[in-house]
N, C-alpha and C. Protein backbone atom coordinates (compact mmCIF):
# COMPACT_ATOMS: atom_id res chain seq x y z
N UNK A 1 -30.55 -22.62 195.82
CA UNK A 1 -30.19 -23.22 194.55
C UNK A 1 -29.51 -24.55 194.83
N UNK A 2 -29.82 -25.29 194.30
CA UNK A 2 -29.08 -26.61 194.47
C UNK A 2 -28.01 -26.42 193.64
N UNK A 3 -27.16 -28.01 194.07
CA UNK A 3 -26.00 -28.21 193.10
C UNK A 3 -26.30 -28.80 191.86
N UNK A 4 -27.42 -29.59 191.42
CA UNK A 4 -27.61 -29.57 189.84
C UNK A 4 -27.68 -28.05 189.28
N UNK A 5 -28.37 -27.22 190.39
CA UNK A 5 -28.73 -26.16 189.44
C UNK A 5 -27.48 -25.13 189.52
N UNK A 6 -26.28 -25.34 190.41
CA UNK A 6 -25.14 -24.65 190.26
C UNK A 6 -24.30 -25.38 189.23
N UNK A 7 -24.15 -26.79 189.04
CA UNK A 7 -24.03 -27.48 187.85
C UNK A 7 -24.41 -26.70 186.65
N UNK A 8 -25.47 -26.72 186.05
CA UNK A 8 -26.14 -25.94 185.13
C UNK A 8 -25.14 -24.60 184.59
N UNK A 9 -25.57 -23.69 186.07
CA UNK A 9 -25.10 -22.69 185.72
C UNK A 9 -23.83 -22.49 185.20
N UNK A 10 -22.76 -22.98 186.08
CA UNK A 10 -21.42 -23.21 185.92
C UNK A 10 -21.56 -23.61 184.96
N UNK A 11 -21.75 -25.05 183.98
CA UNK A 11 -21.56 -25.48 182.65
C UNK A 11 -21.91 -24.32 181.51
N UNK A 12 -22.79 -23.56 181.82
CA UNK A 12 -22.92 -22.29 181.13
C UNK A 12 -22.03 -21.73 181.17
N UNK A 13 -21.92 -20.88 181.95
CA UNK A 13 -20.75 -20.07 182.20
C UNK A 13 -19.21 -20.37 181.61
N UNK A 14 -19.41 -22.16 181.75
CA UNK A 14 -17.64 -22.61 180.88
C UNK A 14 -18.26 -22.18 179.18
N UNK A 15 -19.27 -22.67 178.69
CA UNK A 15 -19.69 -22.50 177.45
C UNK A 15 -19.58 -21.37 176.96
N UNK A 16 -20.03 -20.02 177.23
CA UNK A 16 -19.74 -19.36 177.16
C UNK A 16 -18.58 -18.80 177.52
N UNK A 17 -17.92 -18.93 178.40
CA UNK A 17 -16.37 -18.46 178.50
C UNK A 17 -15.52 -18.90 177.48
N UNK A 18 -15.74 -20.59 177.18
CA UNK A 18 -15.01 -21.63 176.14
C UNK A 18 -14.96 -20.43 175.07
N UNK A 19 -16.22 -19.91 174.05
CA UNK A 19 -16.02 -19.25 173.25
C UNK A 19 -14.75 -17.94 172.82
N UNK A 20 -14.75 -17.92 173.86
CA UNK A 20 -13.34 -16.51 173.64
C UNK A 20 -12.32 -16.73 174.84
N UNK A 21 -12.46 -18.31 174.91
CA UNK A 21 -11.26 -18.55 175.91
C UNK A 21 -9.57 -18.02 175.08
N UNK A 22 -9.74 -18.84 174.21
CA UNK A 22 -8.12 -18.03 173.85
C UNK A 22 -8.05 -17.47 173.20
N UNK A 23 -9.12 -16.16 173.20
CA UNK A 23 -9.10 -14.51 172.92
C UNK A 23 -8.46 -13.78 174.25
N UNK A 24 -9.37 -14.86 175.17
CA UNK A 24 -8.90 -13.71 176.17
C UNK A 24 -7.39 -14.75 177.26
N UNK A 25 -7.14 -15.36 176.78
CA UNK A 25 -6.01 -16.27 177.75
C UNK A 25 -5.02 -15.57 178.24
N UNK A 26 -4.49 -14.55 177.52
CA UNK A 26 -3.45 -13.97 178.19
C UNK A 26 -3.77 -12.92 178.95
N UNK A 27 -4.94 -12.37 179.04
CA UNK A 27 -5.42 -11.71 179.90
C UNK A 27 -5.93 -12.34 181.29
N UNK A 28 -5.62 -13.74 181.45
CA UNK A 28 -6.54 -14.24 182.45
C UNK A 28 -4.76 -14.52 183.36
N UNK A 29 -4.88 -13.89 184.42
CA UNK A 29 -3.97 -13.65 185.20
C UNK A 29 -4.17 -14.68 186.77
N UNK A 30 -4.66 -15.65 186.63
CA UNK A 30 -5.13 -16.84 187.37
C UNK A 30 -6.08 -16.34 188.64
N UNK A 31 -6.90 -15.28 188.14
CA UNK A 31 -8.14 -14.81 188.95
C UNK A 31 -9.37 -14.80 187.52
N UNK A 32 -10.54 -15.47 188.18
CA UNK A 32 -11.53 -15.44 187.24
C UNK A 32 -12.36 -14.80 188.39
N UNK A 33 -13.14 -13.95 187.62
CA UNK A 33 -14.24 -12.59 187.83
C UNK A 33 -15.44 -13.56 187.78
N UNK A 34 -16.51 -14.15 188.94
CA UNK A 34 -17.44 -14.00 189.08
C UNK A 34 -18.76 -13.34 189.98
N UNK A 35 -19.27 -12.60 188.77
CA UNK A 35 -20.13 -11.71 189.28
C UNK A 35 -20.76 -11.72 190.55
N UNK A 36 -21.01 -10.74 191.33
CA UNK A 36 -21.62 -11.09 192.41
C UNK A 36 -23.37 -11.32 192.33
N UNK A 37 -23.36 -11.29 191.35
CA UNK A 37 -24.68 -11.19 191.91
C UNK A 37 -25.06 -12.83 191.06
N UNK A 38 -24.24 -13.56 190.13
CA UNK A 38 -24.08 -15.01 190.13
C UNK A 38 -23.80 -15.88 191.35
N UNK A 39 -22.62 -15.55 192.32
CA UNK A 39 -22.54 -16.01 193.29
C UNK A 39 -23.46 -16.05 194.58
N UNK A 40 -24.20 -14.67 194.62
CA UNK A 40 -25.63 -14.74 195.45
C UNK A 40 -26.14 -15.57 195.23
N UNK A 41 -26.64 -15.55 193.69
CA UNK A 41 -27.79 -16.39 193.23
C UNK A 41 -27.30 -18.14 193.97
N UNK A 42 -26.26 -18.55 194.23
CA UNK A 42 -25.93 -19.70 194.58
C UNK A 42 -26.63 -20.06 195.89
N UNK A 43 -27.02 -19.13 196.60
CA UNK A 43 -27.43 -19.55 197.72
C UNK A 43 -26.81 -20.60 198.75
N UNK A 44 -25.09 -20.07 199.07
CA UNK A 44 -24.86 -21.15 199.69
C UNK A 44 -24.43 -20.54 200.72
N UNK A 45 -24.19 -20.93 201.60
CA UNK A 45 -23.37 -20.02 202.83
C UNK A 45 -22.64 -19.44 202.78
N UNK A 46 -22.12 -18.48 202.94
CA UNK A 46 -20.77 -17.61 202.61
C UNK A 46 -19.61 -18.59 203.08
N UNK A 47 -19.44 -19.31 204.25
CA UNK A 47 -18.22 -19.88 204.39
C UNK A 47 -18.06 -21.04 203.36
N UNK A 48 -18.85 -21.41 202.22
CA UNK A 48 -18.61 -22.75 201.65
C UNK A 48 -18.40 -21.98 199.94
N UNK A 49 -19.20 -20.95 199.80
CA UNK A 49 -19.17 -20.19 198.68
C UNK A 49 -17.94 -20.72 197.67
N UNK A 50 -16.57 -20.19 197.69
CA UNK A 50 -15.84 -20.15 197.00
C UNK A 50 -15.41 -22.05 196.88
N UNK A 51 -15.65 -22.74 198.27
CA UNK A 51 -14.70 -23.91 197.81
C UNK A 51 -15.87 -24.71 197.44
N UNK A 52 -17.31 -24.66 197.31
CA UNK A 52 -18.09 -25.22 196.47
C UNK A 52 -18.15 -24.99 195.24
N UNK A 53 -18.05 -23.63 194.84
CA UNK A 53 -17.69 -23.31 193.46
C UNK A 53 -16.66 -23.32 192.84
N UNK A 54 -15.30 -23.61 192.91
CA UNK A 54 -14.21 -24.20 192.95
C UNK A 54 -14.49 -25.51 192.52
N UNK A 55 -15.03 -26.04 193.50
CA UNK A 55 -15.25 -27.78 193.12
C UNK A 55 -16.50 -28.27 192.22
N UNK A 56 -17.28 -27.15 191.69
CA UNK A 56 -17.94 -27.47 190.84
C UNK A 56 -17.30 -27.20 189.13
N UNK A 57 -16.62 -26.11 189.62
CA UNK A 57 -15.96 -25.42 188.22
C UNK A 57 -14.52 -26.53 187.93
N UNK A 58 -14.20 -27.38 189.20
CA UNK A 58 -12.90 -28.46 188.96
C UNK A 58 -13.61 -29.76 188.14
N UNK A 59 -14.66 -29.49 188.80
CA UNK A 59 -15.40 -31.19 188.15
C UNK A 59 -16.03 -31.13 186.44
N UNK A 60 -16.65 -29.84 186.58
CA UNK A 60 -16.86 -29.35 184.76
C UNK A 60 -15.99 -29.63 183.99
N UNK A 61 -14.76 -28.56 184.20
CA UNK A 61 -14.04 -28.98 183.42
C UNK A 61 -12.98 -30.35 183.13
N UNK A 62 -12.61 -30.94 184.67
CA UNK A 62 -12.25 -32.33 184.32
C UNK A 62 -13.43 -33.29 183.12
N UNK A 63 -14.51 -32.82 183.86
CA UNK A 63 -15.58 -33.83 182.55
C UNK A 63 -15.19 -33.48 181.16
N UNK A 64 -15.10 -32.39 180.85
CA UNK A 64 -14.90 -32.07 179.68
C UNK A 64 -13.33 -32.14 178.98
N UNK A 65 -12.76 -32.99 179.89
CA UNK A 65 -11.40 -32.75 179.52
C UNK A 65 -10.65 -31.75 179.06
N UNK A 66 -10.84 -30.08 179.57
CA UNK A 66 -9.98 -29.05 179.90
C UNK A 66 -9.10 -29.06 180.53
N UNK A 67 -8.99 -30.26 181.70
CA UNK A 67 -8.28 -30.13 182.98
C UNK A 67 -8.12 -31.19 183.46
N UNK A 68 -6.77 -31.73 183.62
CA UNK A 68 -5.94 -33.29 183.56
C UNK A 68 -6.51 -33.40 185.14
N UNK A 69 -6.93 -34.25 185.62
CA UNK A 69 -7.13 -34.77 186.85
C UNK A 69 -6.16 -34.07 187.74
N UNK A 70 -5.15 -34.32 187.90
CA UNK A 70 -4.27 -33.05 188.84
C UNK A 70 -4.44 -31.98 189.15
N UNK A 71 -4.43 -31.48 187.61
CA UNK A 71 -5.03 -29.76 187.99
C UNK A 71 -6.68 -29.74 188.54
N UNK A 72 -7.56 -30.07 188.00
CA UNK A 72 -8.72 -30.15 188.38
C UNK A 72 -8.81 -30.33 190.34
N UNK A 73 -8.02 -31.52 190.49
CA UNK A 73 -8.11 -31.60 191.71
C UNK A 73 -7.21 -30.28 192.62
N UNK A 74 -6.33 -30.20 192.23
CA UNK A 74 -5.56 -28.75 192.71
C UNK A 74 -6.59 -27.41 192.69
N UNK A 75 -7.44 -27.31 191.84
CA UNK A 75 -8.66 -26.05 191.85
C UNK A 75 -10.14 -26.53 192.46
N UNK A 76 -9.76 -28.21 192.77
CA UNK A 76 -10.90 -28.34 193.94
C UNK A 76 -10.45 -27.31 195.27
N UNK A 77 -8.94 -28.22 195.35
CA UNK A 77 -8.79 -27.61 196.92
C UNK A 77 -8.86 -29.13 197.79
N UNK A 78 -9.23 -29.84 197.26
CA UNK A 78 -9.82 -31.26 197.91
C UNK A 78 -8.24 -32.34 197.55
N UNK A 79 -8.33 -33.41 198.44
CA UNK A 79 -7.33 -34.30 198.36
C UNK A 79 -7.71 -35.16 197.39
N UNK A 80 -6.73 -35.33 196.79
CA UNK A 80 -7.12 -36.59 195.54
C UNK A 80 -7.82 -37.84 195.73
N UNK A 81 -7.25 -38.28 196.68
CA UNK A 81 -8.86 -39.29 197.48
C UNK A 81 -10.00 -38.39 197.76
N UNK A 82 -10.09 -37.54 197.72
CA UNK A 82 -11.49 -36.98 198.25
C UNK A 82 -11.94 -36.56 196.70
N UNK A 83 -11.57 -35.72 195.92
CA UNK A 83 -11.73 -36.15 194.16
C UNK A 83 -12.20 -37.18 193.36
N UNK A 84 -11.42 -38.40 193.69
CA UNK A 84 -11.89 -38.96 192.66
C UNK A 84 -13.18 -39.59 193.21
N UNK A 85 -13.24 -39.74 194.63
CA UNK A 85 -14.65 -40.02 194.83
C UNK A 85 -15.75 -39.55 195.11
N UNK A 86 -15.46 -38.29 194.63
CA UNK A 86 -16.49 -36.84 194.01
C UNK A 86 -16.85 -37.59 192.68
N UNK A 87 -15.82 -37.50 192.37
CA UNK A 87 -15.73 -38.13 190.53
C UNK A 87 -17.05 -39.31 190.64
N UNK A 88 -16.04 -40.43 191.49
CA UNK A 88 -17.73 -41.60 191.72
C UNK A 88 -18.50 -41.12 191.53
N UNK A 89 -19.03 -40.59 192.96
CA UNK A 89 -20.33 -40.37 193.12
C UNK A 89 -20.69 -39.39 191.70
N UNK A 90 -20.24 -38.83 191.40
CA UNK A 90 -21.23 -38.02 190.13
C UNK A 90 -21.04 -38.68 189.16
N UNK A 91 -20.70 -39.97 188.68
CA UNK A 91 -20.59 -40.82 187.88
C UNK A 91 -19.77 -39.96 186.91
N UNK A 92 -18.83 -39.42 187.55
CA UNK A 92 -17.75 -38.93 185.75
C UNK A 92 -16.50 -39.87 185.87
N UNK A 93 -16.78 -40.38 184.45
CA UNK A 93 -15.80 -41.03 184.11
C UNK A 93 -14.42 -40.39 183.85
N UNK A 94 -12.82 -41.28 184.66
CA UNK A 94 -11.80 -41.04 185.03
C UNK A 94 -11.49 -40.89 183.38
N UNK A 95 -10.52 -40.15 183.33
CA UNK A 95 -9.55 -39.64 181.94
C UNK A 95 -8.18 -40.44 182.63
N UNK A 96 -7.94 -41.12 182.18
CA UNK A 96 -6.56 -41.43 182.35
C UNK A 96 -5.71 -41.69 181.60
N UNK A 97 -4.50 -40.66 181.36
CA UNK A 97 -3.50 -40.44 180.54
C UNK A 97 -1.70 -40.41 180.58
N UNK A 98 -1.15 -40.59 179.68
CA UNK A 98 0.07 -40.88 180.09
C UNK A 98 0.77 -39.68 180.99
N UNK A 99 0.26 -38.67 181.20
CA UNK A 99 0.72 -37.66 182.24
C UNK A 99 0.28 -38.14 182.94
N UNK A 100 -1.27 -38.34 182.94
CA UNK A 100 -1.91 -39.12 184.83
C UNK A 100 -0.91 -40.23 185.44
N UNK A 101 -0.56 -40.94 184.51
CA UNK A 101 0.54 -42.33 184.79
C UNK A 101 1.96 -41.74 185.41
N UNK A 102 2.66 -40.79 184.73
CA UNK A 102 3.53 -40.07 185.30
C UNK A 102 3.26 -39.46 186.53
N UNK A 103 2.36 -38.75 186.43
CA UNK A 103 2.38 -38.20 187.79
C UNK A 103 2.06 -39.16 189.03
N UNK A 104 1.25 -40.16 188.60
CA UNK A 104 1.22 -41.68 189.85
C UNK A 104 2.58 -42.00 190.40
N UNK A 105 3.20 -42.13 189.01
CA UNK A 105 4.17 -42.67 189.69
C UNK A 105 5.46 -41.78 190.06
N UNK A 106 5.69 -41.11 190.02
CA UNK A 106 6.49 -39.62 191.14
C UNK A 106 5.61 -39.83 192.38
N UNK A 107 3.92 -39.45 192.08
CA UNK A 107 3.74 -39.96 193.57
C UNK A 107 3.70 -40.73 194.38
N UNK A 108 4.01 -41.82 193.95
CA UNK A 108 4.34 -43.23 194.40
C UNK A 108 5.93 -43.16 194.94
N UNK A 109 6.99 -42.73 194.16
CA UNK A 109 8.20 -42.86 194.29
C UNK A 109 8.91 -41.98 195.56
N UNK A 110 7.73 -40.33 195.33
CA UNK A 110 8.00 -39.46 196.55
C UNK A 110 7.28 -39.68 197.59
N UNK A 111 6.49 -40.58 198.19
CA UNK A 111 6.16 -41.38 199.01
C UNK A 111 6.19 -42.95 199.29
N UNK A 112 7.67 -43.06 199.49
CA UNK A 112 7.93 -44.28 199.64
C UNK A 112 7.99 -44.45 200.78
């Protein structure tokens, strides 16, 4: 399976989850359940499995603005230089917001 077509899937999967996301929010205990036999279907190596799908499910929802650039990049797993030029290359356009600005600049200040 390629990554458009894990793209795909994943964007499904938010679509449908979106629907009874905050039906079920307080039940979601910061483990999400995907099926195994979805994750087969990925066809990726077992050692890349989770942090490819991770970084597909970080980049969805940053596109869709669910997930402030920080967090998104925190559920890559990936360094924020290595993010946003994920972001490039898949041509998604940056969200940048007055939290994104805050948090620059703490990280600017705690790396002086």
């Amino acid at each position: 399976m390629s990554i458009t077509n894990i793209n795909i899937l994943i964007k499904t999967m938010i679509n449908i989850q979106y629907v009874v996301f905050f039906k079920t929010f307080a039940r979601l205990n910061g483990t999400i359940s995907v099926p195994e036999e979805i994750v087969d279907a990925t066809k990726l190596p077992p050692a890349v499995r989770e942090k490819e799908i991770l970084k597909e499910l970080a980049l969805a929802l940053y596109a869709r603005d669910i997930l402030s650039l920080g967090k998104a990049r925190s559920l890559s797993k990936m360094t924020r230089w290595e993010f946003e030029e994920l972001l490039g290359k898949r041509k998604i356009i940056r969200h940048y917001n007055e939290q994104d600005l805050e948090e620059d600049i703490k990280y600017a200040s705690d790396h002086k």
